[in-house]
C-alpha atoms as a PDB file:
ATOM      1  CA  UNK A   1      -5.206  -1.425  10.503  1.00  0.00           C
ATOM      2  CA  UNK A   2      -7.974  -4.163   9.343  1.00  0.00           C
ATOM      3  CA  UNK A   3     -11.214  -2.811   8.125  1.00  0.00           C
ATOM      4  CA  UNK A   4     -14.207  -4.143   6.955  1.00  0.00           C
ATOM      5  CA  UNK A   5     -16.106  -2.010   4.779  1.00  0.00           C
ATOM      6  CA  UNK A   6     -20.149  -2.873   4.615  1.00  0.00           C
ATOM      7  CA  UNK A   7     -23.057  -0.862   2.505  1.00  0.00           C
ATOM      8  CA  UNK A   8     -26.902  -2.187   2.437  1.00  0.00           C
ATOM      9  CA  UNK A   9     -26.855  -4.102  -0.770  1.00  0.00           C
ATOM     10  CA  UNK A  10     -23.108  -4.208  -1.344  1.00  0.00           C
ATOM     11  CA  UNK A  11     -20.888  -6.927  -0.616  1.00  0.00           C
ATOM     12  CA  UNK A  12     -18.249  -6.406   2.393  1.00  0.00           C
ATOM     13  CA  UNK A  13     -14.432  -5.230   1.217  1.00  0.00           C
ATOM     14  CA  UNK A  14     -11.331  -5.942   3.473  1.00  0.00           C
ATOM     15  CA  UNK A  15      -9.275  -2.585   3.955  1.00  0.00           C
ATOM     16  CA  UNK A  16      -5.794  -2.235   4.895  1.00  0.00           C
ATOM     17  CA  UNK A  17      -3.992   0.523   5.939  1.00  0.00           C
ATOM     18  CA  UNK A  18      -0.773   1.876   7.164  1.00  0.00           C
ATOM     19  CA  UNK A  19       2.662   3.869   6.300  1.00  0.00           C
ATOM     20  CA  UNK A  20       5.712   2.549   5.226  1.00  0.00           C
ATOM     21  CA  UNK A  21       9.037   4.849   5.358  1.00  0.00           C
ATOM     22  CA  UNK A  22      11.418   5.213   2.467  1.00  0.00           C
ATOM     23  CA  UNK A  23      15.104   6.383   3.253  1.00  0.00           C
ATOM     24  CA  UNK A  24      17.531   7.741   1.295  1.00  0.00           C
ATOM     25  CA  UNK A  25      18.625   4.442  -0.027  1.00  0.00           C
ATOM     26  CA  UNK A  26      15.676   2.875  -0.621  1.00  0.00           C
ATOM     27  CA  UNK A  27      14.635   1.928  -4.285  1.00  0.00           C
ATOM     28  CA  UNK A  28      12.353  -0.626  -3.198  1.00  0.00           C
ATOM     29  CA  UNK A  29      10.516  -1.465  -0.019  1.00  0.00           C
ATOM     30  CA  UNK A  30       8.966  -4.488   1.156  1.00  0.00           C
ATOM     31  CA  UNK A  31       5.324  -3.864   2.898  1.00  0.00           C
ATOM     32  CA  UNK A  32       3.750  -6.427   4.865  1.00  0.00           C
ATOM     33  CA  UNK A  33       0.387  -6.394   5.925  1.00  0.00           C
ATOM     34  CA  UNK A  34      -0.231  -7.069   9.804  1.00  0.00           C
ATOM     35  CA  UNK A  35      -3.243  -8.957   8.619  1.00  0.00           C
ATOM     36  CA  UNK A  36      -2.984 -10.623   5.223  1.00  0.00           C
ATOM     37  CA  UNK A  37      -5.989  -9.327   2.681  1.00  0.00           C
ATOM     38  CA  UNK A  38      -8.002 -12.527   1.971  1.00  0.00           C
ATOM     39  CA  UNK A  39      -5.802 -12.493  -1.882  1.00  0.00           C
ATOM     40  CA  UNK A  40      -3.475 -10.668  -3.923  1.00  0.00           C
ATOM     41  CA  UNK A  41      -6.698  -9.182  -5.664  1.00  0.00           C
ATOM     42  CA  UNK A  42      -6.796  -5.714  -4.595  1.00  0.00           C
ATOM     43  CA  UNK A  43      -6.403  -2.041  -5.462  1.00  0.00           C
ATOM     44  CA  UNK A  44      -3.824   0.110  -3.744  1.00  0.00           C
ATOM     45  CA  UNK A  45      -3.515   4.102  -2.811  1.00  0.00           C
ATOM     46  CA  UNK A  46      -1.066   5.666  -2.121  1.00  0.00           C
ATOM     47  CA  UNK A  47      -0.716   9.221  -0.246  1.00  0.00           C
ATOM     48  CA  UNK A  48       2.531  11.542  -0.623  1.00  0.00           C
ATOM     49  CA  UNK A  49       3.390  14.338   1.427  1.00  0.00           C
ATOM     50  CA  UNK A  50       7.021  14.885  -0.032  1.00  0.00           C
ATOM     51  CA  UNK A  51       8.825  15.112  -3.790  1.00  0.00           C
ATOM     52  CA  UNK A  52       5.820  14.728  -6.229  1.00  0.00           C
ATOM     53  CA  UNK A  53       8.086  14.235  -9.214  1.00  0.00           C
ATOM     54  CA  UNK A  54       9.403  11.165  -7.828  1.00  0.00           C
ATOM     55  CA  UNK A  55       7.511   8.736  -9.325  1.00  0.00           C
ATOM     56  CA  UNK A  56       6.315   5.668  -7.046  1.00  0.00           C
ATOM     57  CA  UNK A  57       4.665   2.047  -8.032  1.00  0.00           C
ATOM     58  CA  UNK A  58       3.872  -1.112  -6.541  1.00  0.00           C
ATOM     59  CA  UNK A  59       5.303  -4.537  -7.500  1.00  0.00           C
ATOM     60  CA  UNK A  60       4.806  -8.273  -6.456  1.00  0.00           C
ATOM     61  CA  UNK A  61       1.150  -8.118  -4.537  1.00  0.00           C
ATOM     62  CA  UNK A  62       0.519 -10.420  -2.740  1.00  0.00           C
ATOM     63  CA  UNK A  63      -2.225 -11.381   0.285  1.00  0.00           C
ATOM     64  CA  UNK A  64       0.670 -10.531   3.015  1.00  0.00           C
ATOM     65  CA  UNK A  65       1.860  -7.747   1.315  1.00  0.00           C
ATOM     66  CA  UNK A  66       3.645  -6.245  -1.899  1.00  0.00           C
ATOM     67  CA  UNK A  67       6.745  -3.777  -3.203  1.00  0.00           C
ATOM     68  CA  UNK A  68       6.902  -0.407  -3.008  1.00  0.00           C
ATOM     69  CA  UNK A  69       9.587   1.112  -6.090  1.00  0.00           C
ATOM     70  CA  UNK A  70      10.998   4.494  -6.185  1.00  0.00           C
ATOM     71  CA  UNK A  71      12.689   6.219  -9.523  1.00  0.00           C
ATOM     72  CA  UNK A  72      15.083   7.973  -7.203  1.00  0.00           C
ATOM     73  CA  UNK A  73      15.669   7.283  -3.209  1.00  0.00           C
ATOM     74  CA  UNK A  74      13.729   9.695  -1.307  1.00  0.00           C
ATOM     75  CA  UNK A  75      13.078  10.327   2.514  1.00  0.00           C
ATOM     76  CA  UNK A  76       9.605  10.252   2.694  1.00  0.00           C
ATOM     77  CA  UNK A  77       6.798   8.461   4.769  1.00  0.00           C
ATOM     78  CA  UNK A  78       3.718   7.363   2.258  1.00  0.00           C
ATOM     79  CA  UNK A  79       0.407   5.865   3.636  1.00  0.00           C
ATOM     80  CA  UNK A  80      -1.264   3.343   1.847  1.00  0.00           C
ATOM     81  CA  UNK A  81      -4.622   2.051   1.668  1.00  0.00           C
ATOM     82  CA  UNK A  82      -5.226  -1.435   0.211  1.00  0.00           C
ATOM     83  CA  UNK A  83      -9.062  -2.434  -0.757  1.00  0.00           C
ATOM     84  CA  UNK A  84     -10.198  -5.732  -2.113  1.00  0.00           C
ATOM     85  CA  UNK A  85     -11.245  -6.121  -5.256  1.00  0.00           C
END
């Protein structure tokens, strides 16, 4: 989903959003925004809903996208939210 975030005052910040599944075998995932963000110049959340002590980070941002690591493969589904810096 593309967003556009606005406040009186406050200069306008492209969102993304979305899920991206892990599998069993997945130590890394490739995400790919539907719409690029403008540059590879933002902050990302993530949002678990399964094993908290596997530890997850992000790798190679870029506008159309970035890498999603895993310490240990996991099934899981994990939203994300990308905002421009």
């Amino acid at each position: 989903m593309a967003l556009v975030m606005t406040t009186s005052g406050v200069a306008a910040k492209t969102i993304r959003t979305g899920t991206v599944t892990l599998e069993l075998t997945d130590l890394t995932k490739a995400v790919t925004f539907a719409v690029a963000m403008p540059n590879a110049n933002y902050r990302l959340l993530l949002e678990r809903t399964g094993n908290a002590s596997t530890v997850l980070w992000v790798t190679s941002k870029t506008a159309s996208g970035f890498t999603l690591n895993a310490t240990i493969g996991i099934s899981e589904t994990v939203g994300y939210y990308a905002i421009e810096d």
